[in-house]
PDB file of N, CA and C in Angstrom:
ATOM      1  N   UNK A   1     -32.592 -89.310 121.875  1.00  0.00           N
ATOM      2  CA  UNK A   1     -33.020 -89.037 120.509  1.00  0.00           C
ATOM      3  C   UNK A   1     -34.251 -88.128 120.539  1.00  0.00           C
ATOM      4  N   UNK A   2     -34.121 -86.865 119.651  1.00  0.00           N
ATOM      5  CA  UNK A   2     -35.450 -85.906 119.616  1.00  0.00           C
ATOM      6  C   UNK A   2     -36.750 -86.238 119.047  1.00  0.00           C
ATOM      7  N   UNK A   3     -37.418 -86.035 119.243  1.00  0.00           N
ATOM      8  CA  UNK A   3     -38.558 -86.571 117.940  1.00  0.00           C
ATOM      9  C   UNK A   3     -39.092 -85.394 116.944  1.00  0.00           C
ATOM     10  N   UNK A   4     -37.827 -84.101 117.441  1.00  0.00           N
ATOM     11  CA  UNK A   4     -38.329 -82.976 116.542  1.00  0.00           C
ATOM     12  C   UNK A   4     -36.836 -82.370 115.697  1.00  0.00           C
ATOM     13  N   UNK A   5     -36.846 -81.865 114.436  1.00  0.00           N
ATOM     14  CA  UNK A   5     -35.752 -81.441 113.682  1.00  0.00           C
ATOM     15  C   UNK A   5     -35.998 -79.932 114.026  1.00  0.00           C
ATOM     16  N   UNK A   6     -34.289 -79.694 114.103  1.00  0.00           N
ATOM     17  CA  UNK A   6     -34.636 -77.845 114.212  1.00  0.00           C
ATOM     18  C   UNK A   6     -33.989 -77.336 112.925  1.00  0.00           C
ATOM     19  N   UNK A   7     -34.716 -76.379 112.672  1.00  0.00           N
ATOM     20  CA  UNK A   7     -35.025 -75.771 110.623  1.00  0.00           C
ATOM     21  C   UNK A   7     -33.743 -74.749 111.089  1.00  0.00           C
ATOM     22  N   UNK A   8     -33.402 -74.016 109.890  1.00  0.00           N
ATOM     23  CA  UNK A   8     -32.296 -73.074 109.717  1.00  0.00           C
ATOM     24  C   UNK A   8     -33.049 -72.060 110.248  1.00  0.00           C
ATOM     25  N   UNK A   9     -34.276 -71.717 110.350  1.00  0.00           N
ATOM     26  CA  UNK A   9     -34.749 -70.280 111.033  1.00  0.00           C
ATOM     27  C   UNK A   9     -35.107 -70.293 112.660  1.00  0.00           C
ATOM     28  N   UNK A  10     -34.578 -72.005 113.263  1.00  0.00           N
ATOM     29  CA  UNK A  10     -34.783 -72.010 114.854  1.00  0.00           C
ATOM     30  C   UNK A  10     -36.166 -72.395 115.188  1.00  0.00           C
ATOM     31  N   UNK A  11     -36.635 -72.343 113.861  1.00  0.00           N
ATOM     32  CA  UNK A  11     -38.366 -73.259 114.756  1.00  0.00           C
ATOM     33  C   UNK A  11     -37.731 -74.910 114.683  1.00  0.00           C
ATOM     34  N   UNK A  12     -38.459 -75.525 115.709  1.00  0.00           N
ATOM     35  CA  UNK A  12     -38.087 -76.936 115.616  1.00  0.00           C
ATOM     36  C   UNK A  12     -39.922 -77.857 114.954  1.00  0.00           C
ATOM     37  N   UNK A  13     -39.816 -78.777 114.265  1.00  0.00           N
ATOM     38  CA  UNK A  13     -40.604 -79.331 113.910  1.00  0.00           C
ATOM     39  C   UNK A  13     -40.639 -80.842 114.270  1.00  0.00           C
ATOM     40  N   UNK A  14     -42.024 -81.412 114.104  1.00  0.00           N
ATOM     41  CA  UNK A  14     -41.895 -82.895 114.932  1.00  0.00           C
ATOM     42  C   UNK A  14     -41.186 -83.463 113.570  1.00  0.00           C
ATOM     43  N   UNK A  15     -40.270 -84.667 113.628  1.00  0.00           N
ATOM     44  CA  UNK A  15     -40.039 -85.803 112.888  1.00  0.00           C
ATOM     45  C   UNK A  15     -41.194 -86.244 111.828  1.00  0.00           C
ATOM     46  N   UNK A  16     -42.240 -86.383 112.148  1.00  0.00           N
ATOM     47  CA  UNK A  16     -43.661 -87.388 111.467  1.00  0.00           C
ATOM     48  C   UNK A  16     -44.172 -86.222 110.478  1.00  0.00           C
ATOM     49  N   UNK A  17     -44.168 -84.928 110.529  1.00  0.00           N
ATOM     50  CA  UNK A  17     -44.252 -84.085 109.545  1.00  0.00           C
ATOM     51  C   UNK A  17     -43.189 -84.279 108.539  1.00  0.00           C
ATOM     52  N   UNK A  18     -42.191 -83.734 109.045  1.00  0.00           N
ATOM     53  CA  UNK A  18     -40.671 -84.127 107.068  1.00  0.00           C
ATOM     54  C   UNK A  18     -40.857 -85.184 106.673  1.00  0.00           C
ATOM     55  N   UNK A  19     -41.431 -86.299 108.061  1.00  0.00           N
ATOM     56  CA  UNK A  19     -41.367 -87.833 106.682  1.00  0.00           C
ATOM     57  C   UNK A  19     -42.566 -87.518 105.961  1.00  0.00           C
ATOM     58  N   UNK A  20     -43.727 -86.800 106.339  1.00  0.00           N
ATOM     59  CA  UNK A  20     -44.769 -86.669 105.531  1.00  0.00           C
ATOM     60  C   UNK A  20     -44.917 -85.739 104.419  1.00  0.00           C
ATOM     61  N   UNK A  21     -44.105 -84.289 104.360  1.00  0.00           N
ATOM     62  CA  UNK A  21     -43.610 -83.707 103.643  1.00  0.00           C
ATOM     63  C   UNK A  21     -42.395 -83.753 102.715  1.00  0.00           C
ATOM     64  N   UNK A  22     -41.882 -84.756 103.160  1.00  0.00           N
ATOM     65  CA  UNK A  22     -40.786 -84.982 102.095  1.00  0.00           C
ATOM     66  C   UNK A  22     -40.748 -85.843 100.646  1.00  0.00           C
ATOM     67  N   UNK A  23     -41.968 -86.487 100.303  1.00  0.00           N
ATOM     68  CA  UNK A  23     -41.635 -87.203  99.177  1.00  0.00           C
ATOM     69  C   UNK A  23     -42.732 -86.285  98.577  1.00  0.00           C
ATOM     70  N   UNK A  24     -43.641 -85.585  99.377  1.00  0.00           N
ATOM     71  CA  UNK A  24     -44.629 -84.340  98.010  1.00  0.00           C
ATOM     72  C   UNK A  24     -43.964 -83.437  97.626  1.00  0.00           C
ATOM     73  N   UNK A  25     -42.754 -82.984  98.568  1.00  0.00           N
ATOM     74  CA  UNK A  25     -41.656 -81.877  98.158  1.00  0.00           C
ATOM     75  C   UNK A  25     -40.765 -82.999  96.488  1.00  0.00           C
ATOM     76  N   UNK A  26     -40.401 -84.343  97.208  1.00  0.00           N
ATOM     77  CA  UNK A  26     -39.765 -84.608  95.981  1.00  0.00           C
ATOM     78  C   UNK A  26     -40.531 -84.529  94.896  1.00  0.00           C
ATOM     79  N   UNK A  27     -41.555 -85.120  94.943  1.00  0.00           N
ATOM     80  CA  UNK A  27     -42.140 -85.448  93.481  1.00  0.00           C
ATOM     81  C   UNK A  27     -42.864 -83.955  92.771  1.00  0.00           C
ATOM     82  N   UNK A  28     -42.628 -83.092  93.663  1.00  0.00           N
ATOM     83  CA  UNK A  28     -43.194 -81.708  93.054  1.00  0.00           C
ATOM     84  C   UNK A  28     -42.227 -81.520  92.300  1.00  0.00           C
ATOM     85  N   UNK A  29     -40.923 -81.302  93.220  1.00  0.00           N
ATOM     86  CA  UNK A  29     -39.588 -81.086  92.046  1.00  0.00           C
ATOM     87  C   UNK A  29     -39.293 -81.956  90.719  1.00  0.00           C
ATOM     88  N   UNK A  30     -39.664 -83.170  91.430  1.00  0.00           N
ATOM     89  CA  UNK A  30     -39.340 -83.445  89.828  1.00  0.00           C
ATOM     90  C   UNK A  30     -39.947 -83.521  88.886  1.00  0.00           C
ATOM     91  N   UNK A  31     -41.527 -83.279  89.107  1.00  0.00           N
ATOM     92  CA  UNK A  31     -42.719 -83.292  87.873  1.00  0.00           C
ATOM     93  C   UNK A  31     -43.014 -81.908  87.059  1.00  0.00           C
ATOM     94  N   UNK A  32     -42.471 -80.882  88.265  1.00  0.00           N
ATOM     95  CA  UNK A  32     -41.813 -79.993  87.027  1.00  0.00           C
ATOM     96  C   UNK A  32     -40.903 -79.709  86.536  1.00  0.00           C
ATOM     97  N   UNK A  33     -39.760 -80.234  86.930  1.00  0.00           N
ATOM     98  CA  UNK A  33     -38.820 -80.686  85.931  1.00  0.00           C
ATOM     99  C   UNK A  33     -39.152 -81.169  84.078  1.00  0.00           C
ATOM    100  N   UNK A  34     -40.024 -82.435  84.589  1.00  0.00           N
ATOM    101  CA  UNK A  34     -40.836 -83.551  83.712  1.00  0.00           C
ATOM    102  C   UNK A  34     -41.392 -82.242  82.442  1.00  0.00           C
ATOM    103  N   UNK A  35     -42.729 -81.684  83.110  1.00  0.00           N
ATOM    104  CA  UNK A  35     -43.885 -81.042  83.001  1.00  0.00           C
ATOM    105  C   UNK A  35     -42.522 -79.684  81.852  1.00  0.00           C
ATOM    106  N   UNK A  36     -41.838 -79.541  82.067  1.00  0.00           N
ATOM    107  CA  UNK A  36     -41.494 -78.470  80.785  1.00  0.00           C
ATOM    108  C   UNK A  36     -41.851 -77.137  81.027  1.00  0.00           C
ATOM    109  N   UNK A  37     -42.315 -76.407  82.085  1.00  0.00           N
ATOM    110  CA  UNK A  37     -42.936 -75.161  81.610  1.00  0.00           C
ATOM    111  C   UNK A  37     -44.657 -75.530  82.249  1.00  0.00           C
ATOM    112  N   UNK A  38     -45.317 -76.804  82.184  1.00  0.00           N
ATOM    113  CA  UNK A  38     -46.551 -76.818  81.947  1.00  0.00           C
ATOM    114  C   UNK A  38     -47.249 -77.169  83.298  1.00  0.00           C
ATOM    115  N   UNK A  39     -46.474 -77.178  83.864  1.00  0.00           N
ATOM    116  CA  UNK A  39     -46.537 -77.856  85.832  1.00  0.00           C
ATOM    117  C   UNK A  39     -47.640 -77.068  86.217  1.00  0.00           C
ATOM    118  N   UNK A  40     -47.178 -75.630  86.244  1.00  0.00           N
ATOM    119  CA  UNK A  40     -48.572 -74.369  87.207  1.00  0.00           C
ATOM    120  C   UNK A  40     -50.068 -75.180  86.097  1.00  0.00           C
ATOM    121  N   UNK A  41     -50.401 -75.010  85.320  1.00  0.00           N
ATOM    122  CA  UNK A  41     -51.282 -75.174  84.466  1.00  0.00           C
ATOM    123  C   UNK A  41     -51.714 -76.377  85.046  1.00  0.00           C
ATOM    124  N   UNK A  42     -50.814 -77.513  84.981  1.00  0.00           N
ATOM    125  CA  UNK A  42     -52.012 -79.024  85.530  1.00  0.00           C
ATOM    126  C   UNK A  42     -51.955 -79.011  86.617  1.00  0.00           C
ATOM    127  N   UNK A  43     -50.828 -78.317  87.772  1.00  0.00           N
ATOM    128  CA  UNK A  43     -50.559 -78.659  88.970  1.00  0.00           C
ATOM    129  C   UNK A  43     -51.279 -77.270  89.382  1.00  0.00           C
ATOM    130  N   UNK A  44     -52.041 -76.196  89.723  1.00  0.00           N
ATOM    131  CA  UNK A  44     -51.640 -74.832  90.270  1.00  0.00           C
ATOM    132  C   UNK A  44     -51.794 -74.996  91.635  1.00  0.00           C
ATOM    133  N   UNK A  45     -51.148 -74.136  92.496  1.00  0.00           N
ATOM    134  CA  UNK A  45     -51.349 -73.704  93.739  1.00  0.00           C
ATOM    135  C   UNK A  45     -52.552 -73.376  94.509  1.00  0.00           C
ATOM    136  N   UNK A  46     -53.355 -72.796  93.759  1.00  0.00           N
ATOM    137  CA  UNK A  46     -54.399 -71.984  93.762  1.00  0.00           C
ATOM    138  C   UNK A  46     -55.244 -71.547  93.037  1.00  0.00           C
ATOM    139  N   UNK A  47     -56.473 -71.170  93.441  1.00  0.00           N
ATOM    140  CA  UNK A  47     -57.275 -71.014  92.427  1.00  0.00           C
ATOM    141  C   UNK A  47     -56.662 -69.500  91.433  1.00  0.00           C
ATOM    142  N   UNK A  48     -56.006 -68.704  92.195  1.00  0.00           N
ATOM    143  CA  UNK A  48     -55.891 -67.190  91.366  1.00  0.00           C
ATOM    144  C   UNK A  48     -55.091 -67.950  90.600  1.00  0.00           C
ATOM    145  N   UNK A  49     -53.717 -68.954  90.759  1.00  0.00           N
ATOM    146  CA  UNK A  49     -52.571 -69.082  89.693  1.00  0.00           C
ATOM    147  C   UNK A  49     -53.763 -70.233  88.740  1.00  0.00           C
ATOM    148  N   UNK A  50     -54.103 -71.020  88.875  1.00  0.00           N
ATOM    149  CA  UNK A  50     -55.537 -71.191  87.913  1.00  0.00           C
ATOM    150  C   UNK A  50     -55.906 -70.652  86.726  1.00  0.00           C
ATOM    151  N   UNK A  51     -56.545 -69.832  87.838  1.00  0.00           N
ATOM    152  CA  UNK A  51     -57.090 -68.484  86.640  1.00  0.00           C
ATOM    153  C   UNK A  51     -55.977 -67.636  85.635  1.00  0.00           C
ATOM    154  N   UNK A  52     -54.710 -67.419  86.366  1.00  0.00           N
ATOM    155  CA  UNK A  52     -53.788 -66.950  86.113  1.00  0.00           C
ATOM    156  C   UNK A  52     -52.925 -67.582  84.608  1.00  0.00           C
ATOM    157  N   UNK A  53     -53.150 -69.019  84.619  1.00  0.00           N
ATOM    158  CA  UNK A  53     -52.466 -70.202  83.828  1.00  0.00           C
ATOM    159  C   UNK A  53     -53.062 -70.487  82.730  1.00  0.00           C
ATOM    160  N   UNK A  54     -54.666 -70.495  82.595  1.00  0.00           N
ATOM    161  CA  UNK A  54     -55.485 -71.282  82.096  1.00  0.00           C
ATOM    162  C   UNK A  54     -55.785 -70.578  80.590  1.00  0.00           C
ATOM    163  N   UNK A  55     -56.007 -71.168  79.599  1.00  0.00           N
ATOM    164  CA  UNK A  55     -56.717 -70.790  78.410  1.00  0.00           C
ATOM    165  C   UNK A  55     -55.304 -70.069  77.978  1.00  0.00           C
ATOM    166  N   UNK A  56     -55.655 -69.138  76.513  1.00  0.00           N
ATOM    167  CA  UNK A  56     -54.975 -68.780  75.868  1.00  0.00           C
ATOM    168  C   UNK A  56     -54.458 -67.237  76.169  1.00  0.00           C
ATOM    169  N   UNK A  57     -52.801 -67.050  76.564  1.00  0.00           N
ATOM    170  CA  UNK A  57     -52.733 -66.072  77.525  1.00  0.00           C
ATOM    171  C   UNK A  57     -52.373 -64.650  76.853  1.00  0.00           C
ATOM    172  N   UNK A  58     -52.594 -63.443  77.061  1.00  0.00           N
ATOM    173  CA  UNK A  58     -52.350 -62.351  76.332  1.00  0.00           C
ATOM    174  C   UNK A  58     -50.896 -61.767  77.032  1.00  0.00           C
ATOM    175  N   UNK A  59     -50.639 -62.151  78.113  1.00  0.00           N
ATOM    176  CA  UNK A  59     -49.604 -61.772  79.179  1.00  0.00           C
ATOM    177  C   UNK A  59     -48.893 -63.147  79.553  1.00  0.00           C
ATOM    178  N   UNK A  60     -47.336 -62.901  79.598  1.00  0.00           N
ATOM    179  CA  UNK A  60     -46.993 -64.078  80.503  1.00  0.00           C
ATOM    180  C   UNK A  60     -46.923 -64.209  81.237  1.00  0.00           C
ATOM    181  N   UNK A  61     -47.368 -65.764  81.603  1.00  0.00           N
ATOM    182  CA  UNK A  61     -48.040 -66.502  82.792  1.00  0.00           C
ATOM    183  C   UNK A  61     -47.017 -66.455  83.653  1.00  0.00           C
ATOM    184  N   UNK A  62     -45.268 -67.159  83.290  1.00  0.00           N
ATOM    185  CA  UNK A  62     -44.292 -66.866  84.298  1.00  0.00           C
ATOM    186  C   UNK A  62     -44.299 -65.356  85.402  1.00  0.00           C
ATOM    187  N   UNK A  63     -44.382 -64.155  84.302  1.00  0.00           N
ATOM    188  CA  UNK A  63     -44.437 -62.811  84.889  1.00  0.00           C
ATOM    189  C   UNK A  63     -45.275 -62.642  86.021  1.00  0.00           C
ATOM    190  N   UNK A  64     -46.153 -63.140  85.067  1.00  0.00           N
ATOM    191  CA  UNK A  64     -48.025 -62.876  86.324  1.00  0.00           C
ATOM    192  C   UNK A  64     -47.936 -64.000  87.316  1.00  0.00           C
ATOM    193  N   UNK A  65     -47.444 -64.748  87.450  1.00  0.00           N
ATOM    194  CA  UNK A  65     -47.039 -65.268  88.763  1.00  0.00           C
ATOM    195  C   UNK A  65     -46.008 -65.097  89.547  1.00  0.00           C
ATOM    196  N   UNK A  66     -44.816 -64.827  89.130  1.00  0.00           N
ATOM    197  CA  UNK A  66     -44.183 -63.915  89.808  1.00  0.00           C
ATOM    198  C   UNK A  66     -44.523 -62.574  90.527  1.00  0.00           C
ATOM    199  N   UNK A  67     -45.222 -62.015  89.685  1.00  0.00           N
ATOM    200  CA  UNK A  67     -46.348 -60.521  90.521  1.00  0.00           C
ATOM    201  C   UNK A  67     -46.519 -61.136  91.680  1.00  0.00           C
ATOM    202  N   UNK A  68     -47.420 -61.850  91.378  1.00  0.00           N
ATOM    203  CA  UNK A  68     -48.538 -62.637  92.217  1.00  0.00           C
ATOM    204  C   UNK A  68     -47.659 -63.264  93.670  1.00  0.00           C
ATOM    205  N   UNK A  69     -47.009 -63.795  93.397  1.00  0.00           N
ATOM    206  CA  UNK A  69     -45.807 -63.910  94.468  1.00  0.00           C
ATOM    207  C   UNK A  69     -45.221 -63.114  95.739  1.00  0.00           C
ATOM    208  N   UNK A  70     -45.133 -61.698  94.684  1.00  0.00           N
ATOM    209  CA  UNK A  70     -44.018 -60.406  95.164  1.00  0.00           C
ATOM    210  C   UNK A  70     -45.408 -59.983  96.487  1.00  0.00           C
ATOM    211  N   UNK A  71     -46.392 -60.104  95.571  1.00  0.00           N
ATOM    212  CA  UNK A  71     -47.683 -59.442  96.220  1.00  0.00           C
ATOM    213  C   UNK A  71     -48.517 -59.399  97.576  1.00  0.00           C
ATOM    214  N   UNK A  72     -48.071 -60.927  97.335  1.00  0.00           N
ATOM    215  CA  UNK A  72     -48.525 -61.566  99.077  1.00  0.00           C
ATOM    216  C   UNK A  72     -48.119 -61.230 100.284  1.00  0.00           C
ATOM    217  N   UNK A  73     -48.991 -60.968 101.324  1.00  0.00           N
ATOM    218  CA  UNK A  73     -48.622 -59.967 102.033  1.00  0.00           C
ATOM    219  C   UNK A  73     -48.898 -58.396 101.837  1.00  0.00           C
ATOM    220  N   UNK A  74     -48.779 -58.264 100.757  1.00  0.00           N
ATOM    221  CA  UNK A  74     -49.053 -56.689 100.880  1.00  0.00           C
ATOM    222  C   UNK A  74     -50.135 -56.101 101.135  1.00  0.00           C
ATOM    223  N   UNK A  75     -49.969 -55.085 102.374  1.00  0.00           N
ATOM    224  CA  UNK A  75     -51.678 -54.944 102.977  1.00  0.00           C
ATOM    225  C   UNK A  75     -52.064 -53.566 102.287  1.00  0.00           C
ATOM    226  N   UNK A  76     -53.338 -53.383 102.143  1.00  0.00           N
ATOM    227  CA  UNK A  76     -53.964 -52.294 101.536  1.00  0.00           C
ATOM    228  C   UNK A  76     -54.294 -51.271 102.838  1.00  0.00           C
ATOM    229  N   UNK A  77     -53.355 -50.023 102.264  1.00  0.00           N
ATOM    230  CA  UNK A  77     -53.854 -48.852 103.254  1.00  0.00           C
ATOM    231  C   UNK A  77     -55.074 -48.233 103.463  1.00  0.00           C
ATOM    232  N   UNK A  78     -56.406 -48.970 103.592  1.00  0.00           N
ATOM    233  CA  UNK A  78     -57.489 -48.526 103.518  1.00  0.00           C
ATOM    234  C   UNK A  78     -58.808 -50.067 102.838  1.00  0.00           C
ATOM    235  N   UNK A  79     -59.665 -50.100 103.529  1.00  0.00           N
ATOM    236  CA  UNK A  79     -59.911 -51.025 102.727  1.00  0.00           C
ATOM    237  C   UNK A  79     -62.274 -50.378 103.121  1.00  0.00           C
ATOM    238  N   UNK A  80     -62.532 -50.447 102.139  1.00  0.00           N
ATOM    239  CA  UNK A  80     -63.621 -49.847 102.032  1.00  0.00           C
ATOM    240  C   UNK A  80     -64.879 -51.026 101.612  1.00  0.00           C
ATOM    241  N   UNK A  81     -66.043 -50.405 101.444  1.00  0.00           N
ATOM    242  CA  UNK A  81     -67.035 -51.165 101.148  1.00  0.00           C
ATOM    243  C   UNK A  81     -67.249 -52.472 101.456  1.00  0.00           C
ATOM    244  N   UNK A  82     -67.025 -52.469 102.830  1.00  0.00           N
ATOM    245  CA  UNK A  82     -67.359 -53.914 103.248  1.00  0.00           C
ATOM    246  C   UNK A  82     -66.435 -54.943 102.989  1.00  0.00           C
ATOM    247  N   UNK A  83     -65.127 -54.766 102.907  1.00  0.00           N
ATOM    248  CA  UNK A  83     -64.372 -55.449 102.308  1.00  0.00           C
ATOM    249  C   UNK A  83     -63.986 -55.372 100.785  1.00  0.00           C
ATOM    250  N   UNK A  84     -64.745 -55.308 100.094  1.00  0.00           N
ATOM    251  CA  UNK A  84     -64.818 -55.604  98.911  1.00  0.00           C
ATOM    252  C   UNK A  84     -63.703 -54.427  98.021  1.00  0.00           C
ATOM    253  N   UNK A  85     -63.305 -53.662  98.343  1.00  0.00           N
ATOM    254  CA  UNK A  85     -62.350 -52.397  97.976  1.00  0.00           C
ATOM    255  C   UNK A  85     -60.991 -52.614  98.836  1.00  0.00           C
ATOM    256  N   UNK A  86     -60.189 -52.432  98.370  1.00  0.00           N
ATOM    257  CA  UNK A  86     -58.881 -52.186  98.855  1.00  0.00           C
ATOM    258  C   UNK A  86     -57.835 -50.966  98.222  1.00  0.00           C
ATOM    259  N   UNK A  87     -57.488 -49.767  99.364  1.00  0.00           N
ATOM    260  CA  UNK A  87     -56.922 -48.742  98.503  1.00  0.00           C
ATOM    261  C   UNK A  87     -55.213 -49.279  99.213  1.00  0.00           C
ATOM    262  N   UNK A  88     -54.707 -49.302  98.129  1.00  0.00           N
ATOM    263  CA  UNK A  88     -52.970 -50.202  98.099  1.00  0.00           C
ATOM    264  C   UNK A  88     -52.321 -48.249  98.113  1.00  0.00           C
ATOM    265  N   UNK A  89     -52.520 -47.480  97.353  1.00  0.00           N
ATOM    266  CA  UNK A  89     -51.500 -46.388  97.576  1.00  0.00           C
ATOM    267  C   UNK A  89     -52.393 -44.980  97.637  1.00  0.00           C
ATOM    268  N   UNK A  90     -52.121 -43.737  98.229  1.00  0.00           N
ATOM    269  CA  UNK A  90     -52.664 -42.535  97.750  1.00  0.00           C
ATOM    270  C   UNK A  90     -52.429 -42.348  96.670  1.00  0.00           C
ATOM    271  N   UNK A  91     -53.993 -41.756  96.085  1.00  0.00           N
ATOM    272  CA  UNK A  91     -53.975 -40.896  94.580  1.00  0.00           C
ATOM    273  C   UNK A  91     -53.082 -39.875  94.399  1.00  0.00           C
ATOM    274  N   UNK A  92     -51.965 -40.134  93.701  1.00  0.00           N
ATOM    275  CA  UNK A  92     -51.625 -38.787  92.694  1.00  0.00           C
ATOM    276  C   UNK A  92     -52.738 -37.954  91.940  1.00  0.00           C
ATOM    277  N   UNK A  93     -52.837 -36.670  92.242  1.00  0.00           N
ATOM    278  CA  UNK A  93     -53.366 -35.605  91.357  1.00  0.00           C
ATOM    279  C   UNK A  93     -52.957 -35.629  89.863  1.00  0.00           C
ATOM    280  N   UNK A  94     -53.379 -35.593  89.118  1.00  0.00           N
ATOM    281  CA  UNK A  94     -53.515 -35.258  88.074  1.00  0.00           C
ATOM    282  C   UNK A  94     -52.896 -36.561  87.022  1.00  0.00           C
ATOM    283  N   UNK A  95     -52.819 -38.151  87.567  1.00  0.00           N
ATOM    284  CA  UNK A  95     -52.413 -39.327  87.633  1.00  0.00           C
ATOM    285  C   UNK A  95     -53.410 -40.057  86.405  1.00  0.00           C
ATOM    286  N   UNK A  96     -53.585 -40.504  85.719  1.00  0.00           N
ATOM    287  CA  UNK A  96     -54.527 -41.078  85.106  1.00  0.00           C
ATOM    288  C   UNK A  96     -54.336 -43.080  85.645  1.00  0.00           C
ATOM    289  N   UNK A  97     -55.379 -43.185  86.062  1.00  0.00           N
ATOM    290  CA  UNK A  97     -55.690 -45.120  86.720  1.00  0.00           C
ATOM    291  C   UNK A  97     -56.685 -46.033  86.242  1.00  0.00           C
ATOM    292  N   UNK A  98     -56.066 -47.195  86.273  1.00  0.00           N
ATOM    293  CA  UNK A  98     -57.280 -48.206  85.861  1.00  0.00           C
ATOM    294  C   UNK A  98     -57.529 -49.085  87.152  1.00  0.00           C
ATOM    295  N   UNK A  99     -59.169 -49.355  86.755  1.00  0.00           N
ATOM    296  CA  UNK A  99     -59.714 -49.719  87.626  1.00  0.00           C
ATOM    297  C   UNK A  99     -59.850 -51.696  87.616  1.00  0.00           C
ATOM    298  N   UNK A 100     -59.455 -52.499  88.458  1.00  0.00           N
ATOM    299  CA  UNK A 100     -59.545 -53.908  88.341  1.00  0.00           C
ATOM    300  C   UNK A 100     -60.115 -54.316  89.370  1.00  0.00           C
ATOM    301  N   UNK A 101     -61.028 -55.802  88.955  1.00  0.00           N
ATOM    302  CA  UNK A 101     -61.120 -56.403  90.323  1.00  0.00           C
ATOM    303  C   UNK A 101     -60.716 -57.807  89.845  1.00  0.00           C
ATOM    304  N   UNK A 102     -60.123 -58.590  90.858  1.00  0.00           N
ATOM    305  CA  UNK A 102     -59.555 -59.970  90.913  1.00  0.00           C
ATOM    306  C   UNK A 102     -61.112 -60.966  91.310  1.00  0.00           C
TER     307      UNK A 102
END
């Protein structure tokens, strides 16, 4: 008998992890089920989906977390000022841009 499960992508994991991960996986699923829509808001991931969820929204929250999703991972071709800058694409000439910080 193993004391480790092997996943569909070939990593194998110990046993004492899925029993420990498996009833926060259930009860996630089903409290947003429960939760209607309102799960990210009391439950979030993170502080950005947080910020992302919270107060009265001008954009939807589904959308902007989905972004937020697609996003991860994506490395910035250039990253300046000490960190604090990240250039994601070259400037188009004659392009008009807005400027954000997270």
């Amino acid at each position: 008998m193993s004391d480790t499960i092997r996943l569909l992508n070939g990593k194998e994991i110990p046993i004492s992890v899925v029993r420990h991960y498996l009833p926060r996986i259930a009860w996630r699923r089903e409290t947003k089920i429960e939760q209607r829509g309102n799960f990210d808001e009391k439950y979030p991931e993170d502080v950005l989906t947080a910020f992302l969820v919270a107060g009265r929204q001008i954009f939807d929250k589904q959308i902007l977390i989905q972004r937020k999703r697609e996003l991860i991972g994506f490395q910035p071709i250039q990253v300046v000022s000490n960190g604090e800058g990240r250039i994601f694409h070259k400037r188009i000439p004659g392009r008009r841009y807005l400027i954000g910080r997270v």
